[in-house]
PDB file of N, CA and C in Angstrom:
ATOM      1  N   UNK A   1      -1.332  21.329 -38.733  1.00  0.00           N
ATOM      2  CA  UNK A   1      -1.809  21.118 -37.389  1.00  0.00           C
ATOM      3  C   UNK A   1      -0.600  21.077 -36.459  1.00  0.00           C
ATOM      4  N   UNK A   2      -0.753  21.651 -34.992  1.00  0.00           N
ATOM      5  CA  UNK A   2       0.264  22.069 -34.347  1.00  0.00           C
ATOM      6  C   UNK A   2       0.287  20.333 -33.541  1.00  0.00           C
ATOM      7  N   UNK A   3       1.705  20.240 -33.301  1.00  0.00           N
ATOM      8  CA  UNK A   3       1.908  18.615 -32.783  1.00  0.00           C
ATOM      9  C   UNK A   3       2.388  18.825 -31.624  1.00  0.00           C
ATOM     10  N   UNK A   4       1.165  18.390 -30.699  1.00  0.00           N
ATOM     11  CA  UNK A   4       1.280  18.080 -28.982  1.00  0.00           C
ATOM     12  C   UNK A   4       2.976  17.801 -28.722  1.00  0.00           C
ATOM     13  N   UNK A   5       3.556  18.880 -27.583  1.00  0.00           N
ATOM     14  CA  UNK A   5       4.644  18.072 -27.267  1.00  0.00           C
ATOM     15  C   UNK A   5       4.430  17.915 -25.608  1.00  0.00           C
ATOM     16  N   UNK A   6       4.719  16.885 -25.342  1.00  0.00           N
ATOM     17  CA  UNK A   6       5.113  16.451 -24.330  1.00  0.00           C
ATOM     18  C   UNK A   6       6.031  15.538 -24.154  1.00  0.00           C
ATOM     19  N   UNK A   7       6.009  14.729 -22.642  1.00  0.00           N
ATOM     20  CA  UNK A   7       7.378  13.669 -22.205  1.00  0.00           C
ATOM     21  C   UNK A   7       6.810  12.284 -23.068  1.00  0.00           C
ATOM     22  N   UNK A   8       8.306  12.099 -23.098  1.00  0.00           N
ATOM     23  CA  UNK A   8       8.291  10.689 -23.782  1.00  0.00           C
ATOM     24  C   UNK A   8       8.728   9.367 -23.064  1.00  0.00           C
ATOM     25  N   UNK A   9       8.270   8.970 -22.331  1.00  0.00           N
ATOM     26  CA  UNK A   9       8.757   7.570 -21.884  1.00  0.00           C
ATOM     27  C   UNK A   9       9.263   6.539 -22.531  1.00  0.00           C
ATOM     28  N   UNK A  10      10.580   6.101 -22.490  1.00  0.00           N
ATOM     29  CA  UNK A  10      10.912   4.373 -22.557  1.00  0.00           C
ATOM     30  C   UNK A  10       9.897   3.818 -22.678  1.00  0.00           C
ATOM     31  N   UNK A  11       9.535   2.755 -23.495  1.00  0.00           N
ATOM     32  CA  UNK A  11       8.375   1.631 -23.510  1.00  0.00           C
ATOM     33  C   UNK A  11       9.668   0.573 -22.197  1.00  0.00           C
ATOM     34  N   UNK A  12      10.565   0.315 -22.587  1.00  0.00           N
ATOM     35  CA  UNK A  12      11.463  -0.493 -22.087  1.00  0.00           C
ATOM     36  C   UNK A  12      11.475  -0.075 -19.994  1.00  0.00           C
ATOM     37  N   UNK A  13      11.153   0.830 -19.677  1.00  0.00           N
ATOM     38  CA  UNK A  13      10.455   1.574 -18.165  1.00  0.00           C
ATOM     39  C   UNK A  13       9.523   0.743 -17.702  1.00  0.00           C
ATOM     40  N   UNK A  14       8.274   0.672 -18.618  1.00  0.00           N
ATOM     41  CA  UNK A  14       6.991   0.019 -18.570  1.00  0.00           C
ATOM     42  C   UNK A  14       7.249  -0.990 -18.222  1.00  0.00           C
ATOM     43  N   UNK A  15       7.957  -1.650 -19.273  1.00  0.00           N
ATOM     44  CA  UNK A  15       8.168  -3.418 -19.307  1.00  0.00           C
ATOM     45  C   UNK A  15       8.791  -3.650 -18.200  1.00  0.00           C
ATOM     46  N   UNK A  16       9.697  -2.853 -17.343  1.00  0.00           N
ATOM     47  CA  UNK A  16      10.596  -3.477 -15.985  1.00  0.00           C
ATOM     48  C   UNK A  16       9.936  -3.093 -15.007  1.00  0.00           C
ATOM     49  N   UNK A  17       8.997  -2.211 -15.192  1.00  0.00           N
ATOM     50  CA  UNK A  17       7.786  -2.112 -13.915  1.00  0.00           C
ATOM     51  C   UNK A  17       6.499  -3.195 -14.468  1.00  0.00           C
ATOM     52  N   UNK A  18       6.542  -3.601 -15.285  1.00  0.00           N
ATOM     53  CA  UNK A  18       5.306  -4.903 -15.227  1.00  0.00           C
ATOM     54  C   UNK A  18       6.047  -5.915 -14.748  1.00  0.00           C
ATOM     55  N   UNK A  19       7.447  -6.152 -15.072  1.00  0.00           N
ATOM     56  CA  UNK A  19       7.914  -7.295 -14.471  1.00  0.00           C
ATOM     57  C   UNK A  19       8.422  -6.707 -13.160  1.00  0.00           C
ATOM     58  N   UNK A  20       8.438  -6.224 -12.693  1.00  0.00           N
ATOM     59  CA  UNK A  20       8.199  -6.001 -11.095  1.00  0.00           C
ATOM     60  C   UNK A  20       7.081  -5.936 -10.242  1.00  0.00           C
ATOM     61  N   UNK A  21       6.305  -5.816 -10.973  1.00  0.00           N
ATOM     62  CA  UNK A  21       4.544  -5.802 -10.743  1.00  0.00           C
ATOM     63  C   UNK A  21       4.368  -7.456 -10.523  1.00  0.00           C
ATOM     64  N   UNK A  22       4.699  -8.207 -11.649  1.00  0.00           N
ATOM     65  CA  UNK A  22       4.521  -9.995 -12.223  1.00  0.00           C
ATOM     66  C   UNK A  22       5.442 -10.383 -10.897  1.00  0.00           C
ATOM     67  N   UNK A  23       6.343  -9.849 -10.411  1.00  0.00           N
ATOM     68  CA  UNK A  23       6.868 -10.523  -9.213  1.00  0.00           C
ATOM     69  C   UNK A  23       7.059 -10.506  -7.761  1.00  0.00           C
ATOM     70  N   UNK A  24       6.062  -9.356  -7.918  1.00  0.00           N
ATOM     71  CA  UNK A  24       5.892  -9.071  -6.525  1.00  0.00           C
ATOM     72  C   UNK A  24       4.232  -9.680  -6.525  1.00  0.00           C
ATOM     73  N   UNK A  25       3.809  -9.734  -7.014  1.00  0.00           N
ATOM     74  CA  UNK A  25       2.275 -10.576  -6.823  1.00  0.00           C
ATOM     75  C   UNK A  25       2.719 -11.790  -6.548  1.00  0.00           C
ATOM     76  N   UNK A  26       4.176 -12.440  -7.543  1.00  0.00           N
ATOM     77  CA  UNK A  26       4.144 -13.877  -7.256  1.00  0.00           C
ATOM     78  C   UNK A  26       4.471 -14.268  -5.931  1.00  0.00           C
ATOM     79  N   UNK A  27       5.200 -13.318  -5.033  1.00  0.00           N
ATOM     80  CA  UNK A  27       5.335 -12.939  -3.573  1.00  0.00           C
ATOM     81  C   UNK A  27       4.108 -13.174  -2.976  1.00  0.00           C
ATOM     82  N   UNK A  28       3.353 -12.299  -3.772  1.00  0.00           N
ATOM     83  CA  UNK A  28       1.970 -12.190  -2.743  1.00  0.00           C
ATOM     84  C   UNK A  28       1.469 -13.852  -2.778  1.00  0.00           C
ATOM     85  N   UNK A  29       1.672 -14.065  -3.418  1.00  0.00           N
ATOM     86  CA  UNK A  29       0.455 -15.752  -3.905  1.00  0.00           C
ATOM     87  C   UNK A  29       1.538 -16.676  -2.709  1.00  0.00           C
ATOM     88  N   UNK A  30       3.149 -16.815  -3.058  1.00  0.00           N
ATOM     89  CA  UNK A  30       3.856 -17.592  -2.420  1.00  0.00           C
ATOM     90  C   UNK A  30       3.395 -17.192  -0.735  1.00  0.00           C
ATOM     91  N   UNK A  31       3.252 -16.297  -0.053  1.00  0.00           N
ATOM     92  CA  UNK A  31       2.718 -16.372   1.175  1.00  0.00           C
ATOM     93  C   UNK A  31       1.477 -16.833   1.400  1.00  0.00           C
ATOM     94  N   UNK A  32       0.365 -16.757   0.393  1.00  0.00           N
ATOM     95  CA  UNK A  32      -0.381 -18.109   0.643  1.00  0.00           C
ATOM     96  C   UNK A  32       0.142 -19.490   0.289  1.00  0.00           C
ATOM     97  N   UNK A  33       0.650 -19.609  -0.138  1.00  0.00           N
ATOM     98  CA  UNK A  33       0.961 -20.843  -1.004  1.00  0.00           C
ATOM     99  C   UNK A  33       1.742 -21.503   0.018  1.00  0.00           C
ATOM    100  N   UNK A  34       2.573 -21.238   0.521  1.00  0.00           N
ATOM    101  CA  UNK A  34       3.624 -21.606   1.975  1.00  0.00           C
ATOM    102  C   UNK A  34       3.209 -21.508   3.572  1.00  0.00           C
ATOM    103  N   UNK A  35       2.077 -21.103   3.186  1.00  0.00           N
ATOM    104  CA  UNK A  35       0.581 -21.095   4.044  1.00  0.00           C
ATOM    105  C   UNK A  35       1.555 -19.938   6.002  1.00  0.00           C
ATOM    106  N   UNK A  36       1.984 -18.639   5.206  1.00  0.00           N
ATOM    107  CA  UNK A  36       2.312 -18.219   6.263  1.00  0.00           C
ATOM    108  C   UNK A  36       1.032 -17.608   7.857  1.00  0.00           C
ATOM    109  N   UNK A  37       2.054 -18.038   8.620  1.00  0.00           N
ATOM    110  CA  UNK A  37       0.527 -17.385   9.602  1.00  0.00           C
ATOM    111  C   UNK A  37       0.134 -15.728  10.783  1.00  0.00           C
ATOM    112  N   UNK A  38      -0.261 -15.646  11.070  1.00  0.00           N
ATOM    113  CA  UNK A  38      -0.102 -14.386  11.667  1.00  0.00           C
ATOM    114  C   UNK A  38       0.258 -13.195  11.307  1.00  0.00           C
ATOM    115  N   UNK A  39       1.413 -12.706  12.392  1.00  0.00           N
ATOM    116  CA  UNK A  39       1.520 -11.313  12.272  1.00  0.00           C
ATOM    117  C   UNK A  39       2.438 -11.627  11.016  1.00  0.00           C
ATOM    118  N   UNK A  40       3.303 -12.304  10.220  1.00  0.00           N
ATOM    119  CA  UNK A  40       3.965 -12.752   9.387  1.00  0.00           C
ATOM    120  C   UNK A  40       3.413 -12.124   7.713  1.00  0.00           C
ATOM    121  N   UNK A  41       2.869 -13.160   8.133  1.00  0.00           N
ATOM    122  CA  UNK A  41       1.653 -13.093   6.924  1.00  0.00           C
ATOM    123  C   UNK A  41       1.236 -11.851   6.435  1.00  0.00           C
ATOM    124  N   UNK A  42       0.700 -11.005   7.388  1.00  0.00           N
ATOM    125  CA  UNK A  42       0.090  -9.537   7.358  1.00  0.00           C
ATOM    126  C   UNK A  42       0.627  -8.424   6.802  1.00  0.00           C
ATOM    127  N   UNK A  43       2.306  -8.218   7.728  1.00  0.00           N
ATOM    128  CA  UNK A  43       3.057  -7.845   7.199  1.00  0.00           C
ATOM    129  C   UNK A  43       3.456  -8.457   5.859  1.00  0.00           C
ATOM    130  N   UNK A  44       4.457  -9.461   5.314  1.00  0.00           N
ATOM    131  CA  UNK A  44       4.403  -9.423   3.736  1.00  0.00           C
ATOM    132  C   UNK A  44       3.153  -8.797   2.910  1.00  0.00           C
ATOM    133  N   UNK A  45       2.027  -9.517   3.243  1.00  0.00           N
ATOM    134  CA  UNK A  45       0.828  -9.378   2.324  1.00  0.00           C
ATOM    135  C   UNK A  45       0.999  -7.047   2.127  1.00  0.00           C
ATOM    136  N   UNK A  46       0.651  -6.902   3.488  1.00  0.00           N
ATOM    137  CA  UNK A  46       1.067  -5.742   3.356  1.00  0.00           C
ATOM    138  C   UNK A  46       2.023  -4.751   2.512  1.00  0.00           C
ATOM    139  N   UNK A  47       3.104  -5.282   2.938  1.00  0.00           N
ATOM    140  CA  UNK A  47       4.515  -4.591   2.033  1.00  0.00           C
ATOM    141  C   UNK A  47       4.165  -4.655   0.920  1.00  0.00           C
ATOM    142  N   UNK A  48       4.171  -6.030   0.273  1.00  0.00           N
ATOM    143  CA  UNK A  48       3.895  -6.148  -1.042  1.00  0.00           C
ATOM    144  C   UNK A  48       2.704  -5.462  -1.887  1.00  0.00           C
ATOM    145  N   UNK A  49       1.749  -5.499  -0.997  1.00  0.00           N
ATOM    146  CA  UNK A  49       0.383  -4.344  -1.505  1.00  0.00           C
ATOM    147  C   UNK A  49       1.210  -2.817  -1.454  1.00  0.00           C
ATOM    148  N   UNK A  50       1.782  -2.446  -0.900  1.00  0.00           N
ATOM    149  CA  UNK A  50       2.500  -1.101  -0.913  1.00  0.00           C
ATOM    150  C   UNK A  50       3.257  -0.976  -1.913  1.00  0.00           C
ATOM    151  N   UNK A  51       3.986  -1.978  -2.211  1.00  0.00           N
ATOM    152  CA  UNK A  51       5.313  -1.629  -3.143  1.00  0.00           C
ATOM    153  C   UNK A  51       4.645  -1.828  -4.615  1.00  0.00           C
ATOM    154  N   UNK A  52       3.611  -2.554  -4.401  1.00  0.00           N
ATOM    155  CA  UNK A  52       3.003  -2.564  -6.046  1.00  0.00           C
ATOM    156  C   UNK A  52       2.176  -1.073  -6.382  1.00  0.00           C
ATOM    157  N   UNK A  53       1.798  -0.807  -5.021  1.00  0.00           N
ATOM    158  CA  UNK A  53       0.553   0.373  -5.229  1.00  0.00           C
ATOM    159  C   UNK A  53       1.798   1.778  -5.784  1.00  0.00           C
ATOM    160  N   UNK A  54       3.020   1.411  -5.139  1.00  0.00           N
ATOM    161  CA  UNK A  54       3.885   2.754  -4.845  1.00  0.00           C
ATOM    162  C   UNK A  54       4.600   2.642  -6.370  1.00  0.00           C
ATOM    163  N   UNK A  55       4.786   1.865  -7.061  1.00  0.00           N
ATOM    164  CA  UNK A  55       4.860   1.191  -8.239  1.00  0.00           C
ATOM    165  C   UNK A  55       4.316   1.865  -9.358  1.00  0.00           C
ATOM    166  N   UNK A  56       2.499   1.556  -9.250  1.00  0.00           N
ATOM    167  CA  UNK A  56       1.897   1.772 -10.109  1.00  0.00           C
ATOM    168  C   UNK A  56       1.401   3.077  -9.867  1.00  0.00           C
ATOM    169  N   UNK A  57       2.076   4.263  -8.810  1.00  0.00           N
ATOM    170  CA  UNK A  57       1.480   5.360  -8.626  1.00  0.00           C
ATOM    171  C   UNK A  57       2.467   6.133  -9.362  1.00  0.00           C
ATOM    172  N   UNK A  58       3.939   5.740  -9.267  1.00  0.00           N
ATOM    173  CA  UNK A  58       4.966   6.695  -9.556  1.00  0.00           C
ATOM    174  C   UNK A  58       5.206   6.403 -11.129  1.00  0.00           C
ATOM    175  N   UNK A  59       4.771   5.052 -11.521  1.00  0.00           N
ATOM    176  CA  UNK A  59       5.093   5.031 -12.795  1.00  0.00           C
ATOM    177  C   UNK A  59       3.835   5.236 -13.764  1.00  0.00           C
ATOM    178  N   UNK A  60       2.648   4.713 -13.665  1.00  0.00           N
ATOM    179  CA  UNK A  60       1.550   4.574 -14.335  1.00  0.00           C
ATOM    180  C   UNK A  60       0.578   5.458 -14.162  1.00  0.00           C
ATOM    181  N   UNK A  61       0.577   6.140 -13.182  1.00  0.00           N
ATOM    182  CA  UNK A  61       0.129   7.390 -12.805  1.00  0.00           C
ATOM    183  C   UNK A  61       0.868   8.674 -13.004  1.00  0.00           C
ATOM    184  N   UNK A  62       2.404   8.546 -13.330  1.00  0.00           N
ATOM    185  CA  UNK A  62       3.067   9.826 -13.722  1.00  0.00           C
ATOM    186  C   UNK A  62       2.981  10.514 -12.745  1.00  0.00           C
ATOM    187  N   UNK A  63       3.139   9.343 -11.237  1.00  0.00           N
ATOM    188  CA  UNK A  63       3.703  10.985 -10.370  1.00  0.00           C
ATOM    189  C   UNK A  63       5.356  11.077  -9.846  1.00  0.00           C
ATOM    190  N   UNK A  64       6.216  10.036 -10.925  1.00  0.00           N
ATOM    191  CA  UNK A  64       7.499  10.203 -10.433  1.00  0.00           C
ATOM    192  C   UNK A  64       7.735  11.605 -11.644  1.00  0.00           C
ATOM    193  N   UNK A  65       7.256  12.121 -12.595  1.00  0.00           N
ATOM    194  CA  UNK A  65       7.516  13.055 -12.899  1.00  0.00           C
ATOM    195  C   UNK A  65       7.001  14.205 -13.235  1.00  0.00           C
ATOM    196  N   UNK A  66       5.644  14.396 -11.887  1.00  0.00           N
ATOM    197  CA  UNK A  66       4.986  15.366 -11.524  1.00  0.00           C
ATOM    198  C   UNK A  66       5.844  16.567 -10.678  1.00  0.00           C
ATOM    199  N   UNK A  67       5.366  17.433 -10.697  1.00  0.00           N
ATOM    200  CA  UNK A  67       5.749  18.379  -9.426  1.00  0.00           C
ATOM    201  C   UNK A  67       5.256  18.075  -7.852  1.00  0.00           C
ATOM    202  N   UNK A  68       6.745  18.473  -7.127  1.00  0.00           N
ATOM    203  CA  UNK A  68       6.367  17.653  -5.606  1.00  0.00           C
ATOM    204  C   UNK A  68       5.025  17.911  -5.183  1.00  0.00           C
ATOM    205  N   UNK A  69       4.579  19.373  -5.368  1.00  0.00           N
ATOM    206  CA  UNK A  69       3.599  19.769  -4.791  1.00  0.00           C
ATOM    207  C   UNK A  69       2.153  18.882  -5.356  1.00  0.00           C
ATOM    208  N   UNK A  70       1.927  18.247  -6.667  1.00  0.00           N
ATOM    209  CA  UNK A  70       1.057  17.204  -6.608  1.00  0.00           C
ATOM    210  C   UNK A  70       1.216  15.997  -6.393  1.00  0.00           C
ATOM    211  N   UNK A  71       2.672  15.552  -6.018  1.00  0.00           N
ATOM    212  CA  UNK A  71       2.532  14.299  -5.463  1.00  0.00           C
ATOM    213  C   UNK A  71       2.519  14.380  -4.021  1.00  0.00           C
ATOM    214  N   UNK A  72       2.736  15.562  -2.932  1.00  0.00           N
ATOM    215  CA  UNK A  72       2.292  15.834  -1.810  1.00  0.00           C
ATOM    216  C   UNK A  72       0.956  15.963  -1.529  1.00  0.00           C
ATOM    217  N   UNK A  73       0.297  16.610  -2.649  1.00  0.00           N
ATOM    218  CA  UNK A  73      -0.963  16.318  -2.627  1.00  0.00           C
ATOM    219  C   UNK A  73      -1.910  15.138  -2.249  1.00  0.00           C
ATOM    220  N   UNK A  74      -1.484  14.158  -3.066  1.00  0.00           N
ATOM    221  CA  UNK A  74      -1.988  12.849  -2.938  1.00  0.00           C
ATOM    222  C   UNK A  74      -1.009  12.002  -2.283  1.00  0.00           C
ATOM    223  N   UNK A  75      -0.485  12.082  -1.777  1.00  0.00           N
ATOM    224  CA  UNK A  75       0.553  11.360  -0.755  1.00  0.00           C
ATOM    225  C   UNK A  75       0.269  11.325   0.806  1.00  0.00           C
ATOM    226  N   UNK A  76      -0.159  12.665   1.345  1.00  0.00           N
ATOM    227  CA  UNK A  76      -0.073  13.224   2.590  1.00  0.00           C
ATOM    228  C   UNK A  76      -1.672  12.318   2.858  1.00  0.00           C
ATOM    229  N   UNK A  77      -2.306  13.056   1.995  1.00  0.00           N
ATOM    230  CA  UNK A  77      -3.428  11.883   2.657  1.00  0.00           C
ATOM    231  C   UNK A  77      -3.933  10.959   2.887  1.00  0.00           C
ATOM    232  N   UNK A  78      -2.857  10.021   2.044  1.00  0.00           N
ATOM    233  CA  UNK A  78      -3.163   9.084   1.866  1.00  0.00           C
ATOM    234  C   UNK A  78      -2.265   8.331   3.143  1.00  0.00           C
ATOM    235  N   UNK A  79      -1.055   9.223   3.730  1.00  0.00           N
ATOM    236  CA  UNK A  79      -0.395   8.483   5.301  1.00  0.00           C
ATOM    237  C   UNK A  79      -1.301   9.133   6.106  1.00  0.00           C
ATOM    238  N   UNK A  80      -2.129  10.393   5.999  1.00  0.00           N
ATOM    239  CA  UNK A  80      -3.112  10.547   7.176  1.00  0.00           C
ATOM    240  C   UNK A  80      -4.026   9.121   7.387  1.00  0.00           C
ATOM    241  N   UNK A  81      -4.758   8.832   6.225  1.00  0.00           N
ATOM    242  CA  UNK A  81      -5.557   8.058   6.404  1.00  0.00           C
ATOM    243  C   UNK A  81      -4.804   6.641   7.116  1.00  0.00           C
ATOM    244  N   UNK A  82      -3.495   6.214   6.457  1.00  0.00           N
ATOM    245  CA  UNK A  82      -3.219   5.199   7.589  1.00  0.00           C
ATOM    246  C   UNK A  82      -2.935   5.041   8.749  1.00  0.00           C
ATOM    247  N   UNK A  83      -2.743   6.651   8.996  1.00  0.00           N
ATOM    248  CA  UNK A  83      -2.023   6.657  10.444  1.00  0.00           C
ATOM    249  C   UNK A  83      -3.471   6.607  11.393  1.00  0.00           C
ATOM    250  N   UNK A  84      -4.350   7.012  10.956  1.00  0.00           N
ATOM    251  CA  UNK A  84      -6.176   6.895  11.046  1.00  0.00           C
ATOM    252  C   UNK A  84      -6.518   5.677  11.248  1.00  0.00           C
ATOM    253  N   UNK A  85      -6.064   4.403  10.169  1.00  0.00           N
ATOM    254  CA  UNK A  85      -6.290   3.380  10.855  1.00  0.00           C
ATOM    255  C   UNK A  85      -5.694   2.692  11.391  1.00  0.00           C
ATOM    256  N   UNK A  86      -4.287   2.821  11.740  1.00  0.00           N
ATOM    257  CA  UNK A  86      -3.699   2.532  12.871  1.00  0.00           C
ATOM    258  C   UNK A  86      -3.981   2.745  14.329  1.00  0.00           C
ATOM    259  N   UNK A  87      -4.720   3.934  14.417  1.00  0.00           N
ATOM    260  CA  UNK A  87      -4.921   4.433  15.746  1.00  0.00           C
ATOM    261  C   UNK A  87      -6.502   3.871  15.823  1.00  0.00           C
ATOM    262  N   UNK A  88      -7.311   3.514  15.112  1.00  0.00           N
ATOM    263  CA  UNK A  88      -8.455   2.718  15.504  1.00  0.00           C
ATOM    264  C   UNK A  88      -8.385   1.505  15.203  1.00  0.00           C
ATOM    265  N   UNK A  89      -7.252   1.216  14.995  1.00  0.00           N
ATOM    266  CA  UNK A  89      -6.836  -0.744  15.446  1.00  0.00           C
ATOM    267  C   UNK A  89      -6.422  -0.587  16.866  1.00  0.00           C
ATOM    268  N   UNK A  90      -5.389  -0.031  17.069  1.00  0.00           N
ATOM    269  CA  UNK A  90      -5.335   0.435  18.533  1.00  0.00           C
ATOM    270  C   UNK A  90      -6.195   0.154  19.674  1.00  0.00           C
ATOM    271  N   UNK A  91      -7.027   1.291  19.278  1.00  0.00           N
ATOM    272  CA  UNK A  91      -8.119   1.918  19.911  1.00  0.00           C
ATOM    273  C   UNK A  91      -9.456   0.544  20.032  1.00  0.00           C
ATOM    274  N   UNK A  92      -9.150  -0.462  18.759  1.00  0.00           N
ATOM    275  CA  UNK A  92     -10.369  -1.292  18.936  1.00  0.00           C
ATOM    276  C   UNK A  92      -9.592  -2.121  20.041  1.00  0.00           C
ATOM    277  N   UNK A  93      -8.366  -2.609  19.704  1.00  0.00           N
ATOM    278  CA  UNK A  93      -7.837  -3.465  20.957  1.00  0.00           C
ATOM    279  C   UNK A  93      -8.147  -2.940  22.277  1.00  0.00           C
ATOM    280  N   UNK A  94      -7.392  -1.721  22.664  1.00  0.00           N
ATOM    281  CA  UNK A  94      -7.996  -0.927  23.981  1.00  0.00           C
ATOM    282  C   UNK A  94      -9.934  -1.448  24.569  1.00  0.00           C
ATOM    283  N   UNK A  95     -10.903  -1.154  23.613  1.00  0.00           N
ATOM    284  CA  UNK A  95     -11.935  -1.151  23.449  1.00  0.00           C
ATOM    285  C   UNK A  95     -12.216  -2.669  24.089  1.00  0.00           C
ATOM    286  N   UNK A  96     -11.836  -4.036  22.868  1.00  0.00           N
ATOM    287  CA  UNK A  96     -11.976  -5.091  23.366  1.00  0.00           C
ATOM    288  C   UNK A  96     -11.740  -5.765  24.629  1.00  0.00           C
ATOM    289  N   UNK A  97     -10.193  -5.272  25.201  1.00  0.00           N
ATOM    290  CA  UNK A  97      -9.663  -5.684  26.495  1.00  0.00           C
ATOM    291  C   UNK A  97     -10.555  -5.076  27.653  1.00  0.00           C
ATOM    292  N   UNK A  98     -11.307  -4.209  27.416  1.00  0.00           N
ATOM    293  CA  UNK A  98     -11.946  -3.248  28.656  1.00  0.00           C
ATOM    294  C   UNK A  98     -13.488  -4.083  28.382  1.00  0.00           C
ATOM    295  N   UNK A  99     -14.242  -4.206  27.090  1.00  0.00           N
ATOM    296  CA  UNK A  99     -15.166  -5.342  27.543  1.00  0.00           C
ATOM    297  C   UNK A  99     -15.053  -6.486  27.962  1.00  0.00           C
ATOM    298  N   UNK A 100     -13.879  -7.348  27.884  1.00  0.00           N
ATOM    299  CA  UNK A 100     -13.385  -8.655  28.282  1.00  0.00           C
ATOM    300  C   UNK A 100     -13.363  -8.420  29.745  1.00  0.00           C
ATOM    301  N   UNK A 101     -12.480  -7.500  29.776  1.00  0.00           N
ATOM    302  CA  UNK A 101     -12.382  -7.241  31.879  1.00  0.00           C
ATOM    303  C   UNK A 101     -13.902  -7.132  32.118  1.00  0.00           C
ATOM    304  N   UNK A 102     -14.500  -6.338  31.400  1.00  0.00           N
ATOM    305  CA  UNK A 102     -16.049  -5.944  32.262  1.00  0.00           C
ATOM    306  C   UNK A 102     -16.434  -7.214  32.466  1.00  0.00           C
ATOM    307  N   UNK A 103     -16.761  -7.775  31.459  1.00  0.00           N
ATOM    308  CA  UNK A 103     -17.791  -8.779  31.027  1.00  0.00           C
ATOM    309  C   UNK A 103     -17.085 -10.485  32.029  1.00  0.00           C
ATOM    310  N   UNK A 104     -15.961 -10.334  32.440  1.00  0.00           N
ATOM    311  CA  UNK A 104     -15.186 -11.353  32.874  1.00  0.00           C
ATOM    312  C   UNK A 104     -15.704 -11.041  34.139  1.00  0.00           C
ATOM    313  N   UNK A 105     -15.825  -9.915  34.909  1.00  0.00           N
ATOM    314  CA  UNK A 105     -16.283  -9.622  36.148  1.00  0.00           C
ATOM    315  C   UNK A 105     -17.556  -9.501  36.578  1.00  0.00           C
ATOM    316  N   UNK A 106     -18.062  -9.619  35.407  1.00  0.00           N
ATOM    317  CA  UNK A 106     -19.604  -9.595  36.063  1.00  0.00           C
ATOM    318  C   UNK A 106     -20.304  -8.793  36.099  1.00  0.00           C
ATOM    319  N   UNK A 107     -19.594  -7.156  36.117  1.00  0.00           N
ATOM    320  CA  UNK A 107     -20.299  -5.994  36.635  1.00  0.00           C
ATOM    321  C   UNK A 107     -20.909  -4.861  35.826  1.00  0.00           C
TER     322      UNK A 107
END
């Protein structure tokens, strides 16, 4: 029987991306835990959701040693989509301030 070849990963790779995984969550918990507030808060919670996701995409997903063209694939849309909801956070603020004026005036 003919024997599959493909890439071989380090197990020892794995293990320093789980313990980078194990410590960036403990990040995540310590900003509740230290009870941060606001725009503070958002941002860490944020980053840290990124750097785990960007983490477990390049390593556990095998797209740090894909071809660019499929990790452009799934990359590009995935900053369309945020730049998408950036501009309708925006857009809801815009939205809110213009019913507040209405609704403050009466008219």
């Amino acid at each position: 029987m003919a024997q599959l070849e493909g890439q071989q990963h380090p197990i020892g790779t794995y293990l320093w991306i789980w313990g980078w995984l194990f410590v960036l969550s403990a990040f995540s918990y310590l900003v509740d835990y230290l009870q941060f507030q606001g725009a503070v808060r958002w941002t860490l919670i944020l980053t840290f959701m990124m750097l785990k996701a960007g983490l477990i995409m390049a390593f556990f997903m095998h797209l740090k040693w894909e071809r660019m063209a499929l990790v452009y694939a799934l990359l590009i849309p995935m900053f369309a989509v945020m730049v998408f909801v950036g501009i309708m956070v925006w857009e809801s603020d815009y939205t809110l301030l213009s019913r507040l004026v209405f609704y403050a005036t009466g008219t």
